[in-house]
N, C-alpha and C. Protein backbone atom coordinates (compact mmCIF):
# COMPACT_ATOMS: atom_id res chain seq x y z
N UNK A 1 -59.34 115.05 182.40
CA UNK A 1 -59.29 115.95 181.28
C UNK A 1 -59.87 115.25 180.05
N UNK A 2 -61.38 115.78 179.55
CA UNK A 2 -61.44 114.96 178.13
C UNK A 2 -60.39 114.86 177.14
N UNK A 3 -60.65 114.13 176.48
CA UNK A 3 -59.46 113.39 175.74
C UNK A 3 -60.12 114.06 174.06
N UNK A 4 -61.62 113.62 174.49
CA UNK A 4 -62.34 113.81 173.08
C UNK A 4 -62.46 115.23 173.21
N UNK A 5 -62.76 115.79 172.02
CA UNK A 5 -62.93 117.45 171.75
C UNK A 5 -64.53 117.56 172.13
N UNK A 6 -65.36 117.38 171.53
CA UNK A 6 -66.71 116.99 171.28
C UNK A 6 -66.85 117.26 172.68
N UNK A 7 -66.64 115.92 173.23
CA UNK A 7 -66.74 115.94 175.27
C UNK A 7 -66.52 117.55 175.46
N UNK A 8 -65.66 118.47 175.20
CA UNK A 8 -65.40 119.62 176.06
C UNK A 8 -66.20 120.70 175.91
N UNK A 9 -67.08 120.05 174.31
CA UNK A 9 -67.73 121.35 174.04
C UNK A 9 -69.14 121.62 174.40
N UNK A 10 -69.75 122.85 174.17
CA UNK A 10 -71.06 123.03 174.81
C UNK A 10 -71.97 122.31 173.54
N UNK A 11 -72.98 121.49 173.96
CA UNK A 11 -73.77 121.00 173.26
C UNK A 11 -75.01 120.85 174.02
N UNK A 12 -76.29 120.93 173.17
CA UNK A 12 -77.09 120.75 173.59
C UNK A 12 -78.28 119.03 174.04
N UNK A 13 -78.76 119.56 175.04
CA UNK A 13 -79.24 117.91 175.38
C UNK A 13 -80.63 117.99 175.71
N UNK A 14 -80.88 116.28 175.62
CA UNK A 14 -82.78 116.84 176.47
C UNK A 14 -82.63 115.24 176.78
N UNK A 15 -83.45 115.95 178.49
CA UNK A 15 -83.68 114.77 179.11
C UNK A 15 -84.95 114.34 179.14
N UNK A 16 -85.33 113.07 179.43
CA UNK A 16 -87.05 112.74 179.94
C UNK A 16 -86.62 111.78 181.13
N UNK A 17 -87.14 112.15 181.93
CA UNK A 17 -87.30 111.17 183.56
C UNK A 17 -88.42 110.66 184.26
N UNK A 18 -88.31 109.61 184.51
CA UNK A 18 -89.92 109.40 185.18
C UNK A 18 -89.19 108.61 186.19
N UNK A 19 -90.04 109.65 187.43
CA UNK A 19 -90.46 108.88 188.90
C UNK A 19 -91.31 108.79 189.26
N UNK A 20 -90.92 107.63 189.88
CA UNK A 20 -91.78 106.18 191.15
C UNK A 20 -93.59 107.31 191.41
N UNK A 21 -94.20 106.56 191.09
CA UNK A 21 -95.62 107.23 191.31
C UNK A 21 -95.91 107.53 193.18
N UNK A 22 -95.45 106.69 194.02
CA UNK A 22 -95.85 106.62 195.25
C UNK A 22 -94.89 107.95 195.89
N UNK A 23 -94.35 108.90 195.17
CA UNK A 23 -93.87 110.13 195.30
C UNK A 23 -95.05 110.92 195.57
N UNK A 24 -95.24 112.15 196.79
CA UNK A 24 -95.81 113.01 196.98
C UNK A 24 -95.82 113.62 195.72
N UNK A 25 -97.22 114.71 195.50
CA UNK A 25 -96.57 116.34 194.66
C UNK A 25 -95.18 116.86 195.11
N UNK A 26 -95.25 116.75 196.51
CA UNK A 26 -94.01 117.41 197.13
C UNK A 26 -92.79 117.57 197.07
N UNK A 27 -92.57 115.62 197.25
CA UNK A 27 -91.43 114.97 197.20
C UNK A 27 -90.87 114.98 195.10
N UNK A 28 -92.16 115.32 194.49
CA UNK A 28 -92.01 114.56 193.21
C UNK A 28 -91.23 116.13 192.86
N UNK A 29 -91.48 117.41 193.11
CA UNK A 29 -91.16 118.42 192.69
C UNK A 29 -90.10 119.23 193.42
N UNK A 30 -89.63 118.37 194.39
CA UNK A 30 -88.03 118.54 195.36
C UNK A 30 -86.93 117.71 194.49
N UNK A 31 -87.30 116.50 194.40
CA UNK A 31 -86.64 116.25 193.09
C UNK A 31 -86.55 116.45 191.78
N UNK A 32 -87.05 116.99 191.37
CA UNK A 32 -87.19 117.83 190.21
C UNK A 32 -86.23 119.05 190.53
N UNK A 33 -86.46 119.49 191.61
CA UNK A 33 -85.62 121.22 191.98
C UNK A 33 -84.07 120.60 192.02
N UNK A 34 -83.77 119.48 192.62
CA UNK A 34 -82.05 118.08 192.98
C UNK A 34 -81.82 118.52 191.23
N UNK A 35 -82.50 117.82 190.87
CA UNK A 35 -82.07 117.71 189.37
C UNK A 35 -81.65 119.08 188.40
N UNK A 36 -82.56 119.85 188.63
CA UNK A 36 -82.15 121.43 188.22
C UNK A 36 -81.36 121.75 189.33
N UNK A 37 -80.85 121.96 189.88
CA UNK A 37 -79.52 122.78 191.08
C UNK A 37 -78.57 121.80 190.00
N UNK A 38 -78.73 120.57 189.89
CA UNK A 38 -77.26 119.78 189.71
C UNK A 38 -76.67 120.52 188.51
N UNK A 39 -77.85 120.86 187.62
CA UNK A 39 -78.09 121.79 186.02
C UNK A 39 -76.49 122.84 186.86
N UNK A 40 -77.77 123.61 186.89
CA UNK A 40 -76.86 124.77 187.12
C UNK A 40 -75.54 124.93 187.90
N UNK A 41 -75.71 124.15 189.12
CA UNK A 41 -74.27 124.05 189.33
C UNK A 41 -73.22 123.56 188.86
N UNK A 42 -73.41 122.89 187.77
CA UNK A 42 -72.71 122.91 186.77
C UNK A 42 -72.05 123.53 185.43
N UNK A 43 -72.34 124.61 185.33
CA UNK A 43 -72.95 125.66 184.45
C UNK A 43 -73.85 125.49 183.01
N UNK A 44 -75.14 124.29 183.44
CA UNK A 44 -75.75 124.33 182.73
C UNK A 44 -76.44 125.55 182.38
N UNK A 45 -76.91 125.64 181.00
CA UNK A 45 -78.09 126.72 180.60
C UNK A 45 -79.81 125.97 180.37
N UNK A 46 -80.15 125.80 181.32
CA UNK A 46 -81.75 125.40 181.05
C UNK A 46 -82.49 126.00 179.72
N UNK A 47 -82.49 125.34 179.13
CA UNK A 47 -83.50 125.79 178.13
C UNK A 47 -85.27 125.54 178.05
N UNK A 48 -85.38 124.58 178.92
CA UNK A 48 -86.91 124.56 178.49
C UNK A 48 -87.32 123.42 179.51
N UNK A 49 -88.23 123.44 180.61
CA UNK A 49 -88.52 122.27 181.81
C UNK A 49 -90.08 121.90 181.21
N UNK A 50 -90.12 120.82 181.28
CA UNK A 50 -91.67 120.57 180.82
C UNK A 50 -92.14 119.38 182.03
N UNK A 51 -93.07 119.69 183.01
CA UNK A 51 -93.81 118.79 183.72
C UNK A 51 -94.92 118.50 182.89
N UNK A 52 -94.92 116.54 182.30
CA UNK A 52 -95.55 116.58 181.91
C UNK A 52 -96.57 115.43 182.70
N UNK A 53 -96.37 115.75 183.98
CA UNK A 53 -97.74 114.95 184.70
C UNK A 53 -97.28 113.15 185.04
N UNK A 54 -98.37 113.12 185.51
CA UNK A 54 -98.44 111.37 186.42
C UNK A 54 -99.15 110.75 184.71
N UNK A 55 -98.39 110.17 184.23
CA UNK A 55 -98.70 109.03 183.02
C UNK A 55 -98.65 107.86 183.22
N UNK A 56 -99.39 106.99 182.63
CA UNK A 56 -99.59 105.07 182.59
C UNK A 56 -98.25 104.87 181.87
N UNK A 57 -97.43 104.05 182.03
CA UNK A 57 -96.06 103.08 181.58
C UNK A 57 -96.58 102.24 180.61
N UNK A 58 -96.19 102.51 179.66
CA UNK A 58 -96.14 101.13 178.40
C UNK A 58 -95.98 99.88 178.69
N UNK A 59 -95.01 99.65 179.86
CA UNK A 59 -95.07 98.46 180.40
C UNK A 59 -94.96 98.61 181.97
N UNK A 60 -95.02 97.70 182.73
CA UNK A 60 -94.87 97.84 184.19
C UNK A 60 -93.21 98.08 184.39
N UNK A 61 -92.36 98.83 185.40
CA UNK A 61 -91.22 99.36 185.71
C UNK A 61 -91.07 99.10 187.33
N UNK A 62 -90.66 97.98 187.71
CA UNK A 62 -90.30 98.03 189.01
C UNK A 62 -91.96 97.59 189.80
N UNK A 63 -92.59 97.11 189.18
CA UNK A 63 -93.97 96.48 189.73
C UNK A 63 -94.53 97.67 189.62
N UNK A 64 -94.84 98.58 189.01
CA UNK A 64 -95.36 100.30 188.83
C UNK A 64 -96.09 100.29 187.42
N UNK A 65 -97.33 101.01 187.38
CA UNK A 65 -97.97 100.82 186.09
C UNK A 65 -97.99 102.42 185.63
N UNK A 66 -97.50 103.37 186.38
CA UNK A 66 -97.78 104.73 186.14
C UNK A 66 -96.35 105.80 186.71
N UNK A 67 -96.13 106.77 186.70
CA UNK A 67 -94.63 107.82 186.96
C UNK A 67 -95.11 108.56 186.08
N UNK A 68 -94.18 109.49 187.17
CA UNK A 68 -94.00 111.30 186.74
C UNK A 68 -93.20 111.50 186.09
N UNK A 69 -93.59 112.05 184.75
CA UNK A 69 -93.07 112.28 183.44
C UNK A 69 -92.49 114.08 183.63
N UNK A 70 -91.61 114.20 183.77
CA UNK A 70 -90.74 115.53 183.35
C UNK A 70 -89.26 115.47 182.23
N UNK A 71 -89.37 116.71 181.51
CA UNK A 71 -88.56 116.89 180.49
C UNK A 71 -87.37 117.93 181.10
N UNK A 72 -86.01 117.95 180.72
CA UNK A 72 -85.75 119.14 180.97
C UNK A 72 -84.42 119.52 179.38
N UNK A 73 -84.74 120.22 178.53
CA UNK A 73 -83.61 120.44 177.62
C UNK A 73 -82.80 121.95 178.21
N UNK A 74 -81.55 121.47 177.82
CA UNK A 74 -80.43 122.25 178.66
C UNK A 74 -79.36 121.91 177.79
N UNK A 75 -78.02 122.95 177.59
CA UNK A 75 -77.21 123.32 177.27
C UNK A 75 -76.25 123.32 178.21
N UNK A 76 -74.97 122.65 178.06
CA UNK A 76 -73.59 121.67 178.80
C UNK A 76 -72.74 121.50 178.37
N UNK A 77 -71.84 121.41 178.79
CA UNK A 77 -70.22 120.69 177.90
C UNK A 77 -70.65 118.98 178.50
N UNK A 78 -70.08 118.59 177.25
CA UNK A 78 -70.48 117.01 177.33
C UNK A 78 -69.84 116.28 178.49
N UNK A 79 -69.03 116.44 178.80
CA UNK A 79 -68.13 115.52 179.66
C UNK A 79 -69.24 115.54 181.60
N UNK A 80 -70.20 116.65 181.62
CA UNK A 80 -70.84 116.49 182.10
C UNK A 80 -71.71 115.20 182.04
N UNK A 81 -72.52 114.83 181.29
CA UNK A 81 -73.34 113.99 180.79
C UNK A 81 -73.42 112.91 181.94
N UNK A 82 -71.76 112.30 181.98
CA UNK A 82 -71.65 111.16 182.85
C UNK A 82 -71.72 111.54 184.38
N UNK A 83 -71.95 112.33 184.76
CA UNK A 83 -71.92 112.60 186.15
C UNK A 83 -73.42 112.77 186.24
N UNK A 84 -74.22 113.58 185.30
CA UNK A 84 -75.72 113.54 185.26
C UNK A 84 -76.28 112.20 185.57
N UNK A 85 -75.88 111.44 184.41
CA UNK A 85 -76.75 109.58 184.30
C UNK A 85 -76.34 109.02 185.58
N UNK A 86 -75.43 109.41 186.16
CA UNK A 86 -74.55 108.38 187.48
C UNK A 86 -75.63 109.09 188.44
N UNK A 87 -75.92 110.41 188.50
CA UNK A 87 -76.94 110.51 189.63
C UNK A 87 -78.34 110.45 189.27
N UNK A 88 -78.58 110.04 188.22
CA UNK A 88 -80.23 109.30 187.73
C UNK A 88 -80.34 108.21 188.52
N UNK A 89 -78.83 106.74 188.20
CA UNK A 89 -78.73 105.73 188.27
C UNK A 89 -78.92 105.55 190.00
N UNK A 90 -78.20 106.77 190.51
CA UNK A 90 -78.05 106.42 191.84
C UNK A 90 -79.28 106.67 193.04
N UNK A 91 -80.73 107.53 192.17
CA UNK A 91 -81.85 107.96 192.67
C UNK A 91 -82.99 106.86 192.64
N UNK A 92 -83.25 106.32 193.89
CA UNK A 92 -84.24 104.96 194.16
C UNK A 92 -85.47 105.97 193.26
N UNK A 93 -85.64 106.93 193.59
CA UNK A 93 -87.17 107.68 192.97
C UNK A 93 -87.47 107.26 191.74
N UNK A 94 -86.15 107.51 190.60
CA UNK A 94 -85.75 107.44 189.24
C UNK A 94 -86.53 105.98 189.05
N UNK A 95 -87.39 106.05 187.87
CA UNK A 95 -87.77 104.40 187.38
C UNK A 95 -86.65 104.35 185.69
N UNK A 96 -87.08 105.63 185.01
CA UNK A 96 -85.85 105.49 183.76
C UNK A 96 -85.60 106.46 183.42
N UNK A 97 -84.97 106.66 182.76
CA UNK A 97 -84.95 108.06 182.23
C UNK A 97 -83.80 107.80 180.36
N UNK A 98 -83.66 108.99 179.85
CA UNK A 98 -83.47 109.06 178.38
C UNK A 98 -82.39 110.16 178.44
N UNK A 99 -81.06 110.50 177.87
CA UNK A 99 -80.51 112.09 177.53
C UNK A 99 -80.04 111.68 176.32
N UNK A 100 -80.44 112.69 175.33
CA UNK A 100 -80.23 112.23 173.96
C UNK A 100 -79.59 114.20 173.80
N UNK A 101 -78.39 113.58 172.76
CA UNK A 101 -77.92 115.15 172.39
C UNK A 101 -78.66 115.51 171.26
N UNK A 102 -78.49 116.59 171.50
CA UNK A 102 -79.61 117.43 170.09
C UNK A 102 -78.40 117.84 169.05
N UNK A 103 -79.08 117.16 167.51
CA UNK A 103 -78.01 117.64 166.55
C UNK A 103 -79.23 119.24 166.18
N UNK A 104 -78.19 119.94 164.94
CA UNK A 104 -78.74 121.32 165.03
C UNK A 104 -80.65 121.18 164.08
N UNK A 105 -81.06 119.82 163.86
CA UNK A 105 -82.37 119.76 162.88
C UNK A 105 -83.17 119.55 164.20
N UNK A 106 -82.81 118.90 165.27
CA UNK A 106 -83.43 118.64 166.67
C UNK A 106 -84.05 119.90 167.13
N UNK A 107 -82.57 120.47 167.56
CA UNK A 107 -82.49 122.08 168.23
C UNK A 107 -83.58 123.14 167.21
N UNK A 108 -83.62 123.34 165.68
CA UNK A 108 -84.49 123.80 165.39
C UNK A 108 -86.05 122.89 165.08
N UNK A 109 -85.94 121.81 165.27
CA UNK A 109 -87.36 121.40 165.63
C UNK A 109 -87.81 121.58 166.69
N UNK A 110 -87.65 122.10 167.78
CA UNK A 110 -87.81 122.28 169.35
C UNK A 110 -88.52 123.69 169.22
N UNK A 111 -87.29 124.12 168.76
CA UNK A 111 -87.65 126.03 168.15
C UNK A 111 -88.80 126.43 167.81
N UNK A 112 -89.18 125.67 166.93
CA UNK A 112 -90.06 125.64 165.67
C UNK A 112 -91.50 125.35 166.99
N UNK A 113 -91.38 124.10 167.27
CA UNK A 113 -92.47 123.83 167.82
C UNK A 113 -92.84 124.72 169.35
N UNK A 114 -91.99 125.22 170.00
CA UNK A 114 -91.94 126.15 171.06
C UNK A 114 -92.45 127.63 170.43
N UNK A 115 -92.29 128.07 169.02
CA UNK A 115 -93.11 129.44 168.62
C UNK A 115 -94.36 128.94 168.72
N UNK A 116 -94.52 128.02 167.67
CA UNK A 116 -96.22 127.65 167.43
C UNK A 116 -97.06 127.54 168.41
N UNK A 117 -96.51 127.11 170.01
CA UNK A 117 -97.04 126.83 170.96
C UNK A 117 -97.40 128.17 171.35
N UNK A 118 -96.57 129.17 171.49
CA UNK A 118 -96.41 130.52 171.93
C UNK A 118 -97.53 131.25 171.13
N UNK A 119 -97.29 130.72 169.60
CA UNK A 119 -98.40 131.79 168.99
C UNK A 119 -99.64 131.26 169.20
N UNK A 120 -99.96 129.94 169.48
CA UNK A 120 -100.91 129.63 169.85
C UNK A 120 -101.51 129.78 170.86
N UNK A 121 -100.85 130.35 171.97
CA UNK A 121 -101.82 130.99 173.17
C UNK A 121 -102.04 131.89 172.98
N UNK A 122 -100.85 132.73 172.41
CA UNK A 122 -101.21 134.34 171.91
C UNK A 122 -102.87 134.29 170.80
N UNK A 123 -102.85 133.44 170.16
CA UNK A 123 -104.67 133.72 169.71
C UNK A 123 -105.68 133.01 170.77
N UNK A 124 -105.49 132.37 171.81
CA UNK A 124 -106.44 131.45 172.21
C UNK A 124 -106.57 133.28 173.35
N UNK A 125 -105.84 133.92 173.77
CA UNK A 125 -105.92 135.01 174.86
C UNK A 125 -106.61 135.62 173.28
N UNK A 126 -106.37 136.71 172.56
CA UNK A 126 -107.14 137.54 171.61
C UNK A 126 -108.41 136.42 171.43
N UNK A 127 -108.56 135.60 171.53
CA UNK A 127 -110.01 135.12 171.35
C UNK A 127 -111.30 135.41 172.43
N UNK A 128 -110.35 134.95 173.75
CA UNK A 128 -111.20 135.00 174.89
C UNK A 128 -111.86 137.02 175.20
N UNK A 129 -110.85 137.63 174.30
CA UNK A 129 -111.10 139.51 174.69
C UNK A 129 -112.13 139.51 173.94
């Protein structure tokens, strides 16, 4: 039973994960699907999945110069959190990963930048007509 209040409540989070490059497309996007089921069966609310591709590492990770970069921000009661990182920690695929909670200047910077993106295809389609 959390103890802390905070822990019980719904707050918002965003993850970044990168796995092991010698992952199939296949394998790289079955884990990706592990990771969203764990979401929801939890009663996460997904807010926003971003594959953002096979990227070069700032530094080498496990003798690896490159990993699959995916985002996922989602909405949780905190006390989740620790059962999330324990099955990051426990995935050989996993090289690192990040979950940072979103305070409410985060959550509307996300906002903010998720319209602009939106209105920005909306003119790049009226351009191409």
């Amino acid at each position: 039973m959390p103890t802390n209040k905070e822990e019980s409540m719904i707050n918002r989070y965003e993850t970044v994960f990168i796995m092991t490059p010698v992952l199939s497309e296949d394998q790289m996007k079955e884990a990706v699907k592990k990771y969203l089921k764990l979401l929801k069966d939890n009663g996460a609310k997904i807010i926003l999945e971003d594959n953002w591709g096979l990227k070069k590492l700032a530094y080498p990770i496990q003798k690896k110069s490159a990993g699959f970069y995916y985002l996922v921000e989602f909405e949780v009661e905190g006390d989740f959190i620790k059962t999330w990182e324990i099955s990051f920690k426990r995935d050989e695929s996993i090289l690192r990963f990040l979950t940072t909670k979103l305070n409410k200047h985060a959550i509307a910077y996300n906002e903010k930048k998720r319209l602009a993106k939106s209105k920005n295809k909306e003119a790049i389609a009226k351009d191409k007509k």
